[in-house]
Protein backbone atom coordinates (compact mmCIF):
# COMPACT_ATOMS: atom_id res chain seq x y z
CA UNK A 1 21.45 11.71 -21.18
CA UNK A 2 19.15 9.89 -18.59
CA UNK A 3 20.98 8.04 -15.42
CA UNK A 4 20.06 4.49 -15.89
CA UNK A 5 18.59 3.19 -11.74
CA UNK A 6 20.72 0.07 -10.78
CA UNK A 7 20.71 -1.66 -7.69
CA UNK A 8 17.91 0.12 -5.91
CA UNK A 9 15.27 -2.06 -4.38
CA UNK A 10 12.61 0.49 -3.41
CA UNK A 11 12.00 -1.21 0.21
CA UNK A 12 11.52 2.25 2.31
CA UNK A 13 8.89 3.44 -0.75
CA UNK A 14 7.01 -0.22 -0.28
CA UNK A 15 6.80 0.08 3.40
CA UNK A 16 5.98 3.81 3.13
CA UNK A 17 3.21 2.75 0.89
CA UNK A 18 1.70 0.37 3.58
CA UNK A 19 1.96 2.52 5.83
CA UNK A 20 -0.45 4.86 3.99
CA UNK A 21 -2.86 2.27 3.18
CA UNK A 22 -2.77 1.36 6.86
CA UNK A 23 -3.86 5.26 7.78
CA UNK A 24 -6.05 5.66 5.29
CA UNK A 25 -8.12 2.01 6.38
CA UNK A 26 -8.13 3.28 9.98
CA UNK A 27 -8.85 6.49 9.08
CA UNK A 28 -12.37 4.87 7.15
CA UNK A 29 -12.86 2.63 10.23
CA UNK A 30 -11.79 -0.12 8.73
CA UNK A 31 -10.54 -3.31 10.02
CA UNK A 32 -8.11 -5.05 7.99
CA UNK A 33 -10.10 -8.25 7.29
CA UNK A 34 -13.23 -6.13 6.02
CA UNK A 35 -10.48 -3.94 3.46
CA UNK A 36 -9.24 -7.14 2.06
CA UNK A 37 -12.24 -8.61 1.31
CA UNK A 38 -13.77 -5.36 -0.40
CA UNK A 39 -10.38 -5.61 -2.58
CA UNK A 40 -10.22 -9.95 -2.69
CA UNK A 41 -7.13 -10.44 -1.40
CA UNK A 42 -6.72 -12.25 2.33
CA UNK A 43 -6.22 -10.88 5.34
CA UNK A 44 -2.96 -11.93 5.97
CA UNK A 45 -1.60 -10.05 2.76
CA UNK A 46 -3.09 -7.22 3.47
CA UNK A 47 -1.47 -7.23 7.34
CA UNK A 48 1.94 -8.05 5.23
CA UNK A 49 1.93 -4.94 3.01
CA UNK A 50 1.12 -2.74 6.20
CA UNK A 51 3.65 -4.35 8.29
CA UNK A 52 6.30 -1.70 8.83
CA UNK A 53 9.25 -4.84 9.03
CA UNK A 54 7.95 -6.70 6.44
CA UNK A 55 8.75 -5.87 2.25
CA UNK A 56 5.59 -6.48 0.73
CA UNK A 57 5.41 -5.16 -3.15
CA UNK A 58 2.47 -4.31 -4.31
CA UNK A 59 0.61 -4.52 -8.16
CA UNK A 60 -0.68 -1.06 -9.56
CA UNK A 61 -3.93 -3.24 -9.95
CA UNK A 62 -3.95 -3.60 -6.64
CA UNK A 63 -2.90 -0.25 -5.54
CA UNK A 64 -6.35 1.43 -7.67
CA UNK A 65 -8.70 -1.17 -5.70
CA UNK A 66 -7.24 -0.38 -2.65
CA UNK A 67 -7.61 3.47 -3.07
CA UNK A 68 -11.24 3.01 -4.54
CA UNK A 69 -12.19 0.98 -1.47
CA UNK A 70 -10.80 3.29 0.91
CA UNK A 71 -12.57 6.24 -1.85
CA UNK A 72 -9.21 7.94 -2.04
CA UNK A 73 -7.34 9.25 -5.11
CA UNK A 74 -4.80 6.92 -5.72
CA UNK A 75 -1.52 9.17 -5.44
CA UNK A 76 -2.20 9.70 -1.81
CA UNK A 77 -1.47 6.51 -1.44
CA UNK A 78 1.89 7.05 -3.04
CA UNK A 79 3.10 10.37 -1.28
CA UNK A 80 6.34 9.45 0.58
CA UNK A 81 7.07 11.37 3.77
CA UNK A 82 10.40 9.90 4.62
């Protein structure tokens, strides 16, 4: 029998997650501002999911523009290190 998840909110695998995206921008010498307008969303959302105090979640949608801006396979993006 499976466990059922309760009560578990995912907030370190969010931030984790922004921080990737965050290495992997800088790491295509990438400002912020010229990332979120390759995947249409604003600056200021794209600072929020990096922001290591901040819980931003984040669409699966999302998460395959982001990697095919940043010309990534998308499960690096979801490797947890924590």
């Amino acid at each position: 029998m499976r466990n059922v998840v309760r009560n578990h909110d995912y907030s370190d695998e969010y931030i984790e997650i922004g921080y990737n995206i965050a290495y992997y921008r800088k790491h295509a010498n990438l400002t912020q501002e010229q990332l979120a307008e390759m995947v249409g969303i604003s600056r200021s959302h794209l600072s929020a999911i990096e922001a290591p105090n901040i819980v931003r979640k984040i669409s699966i949608d999302l998460l395959f523009k982001i990697s095919t801006a940043l010309e990534i396979e998308v499960y690096k993006l979801l490797v947890f290190h924590s």
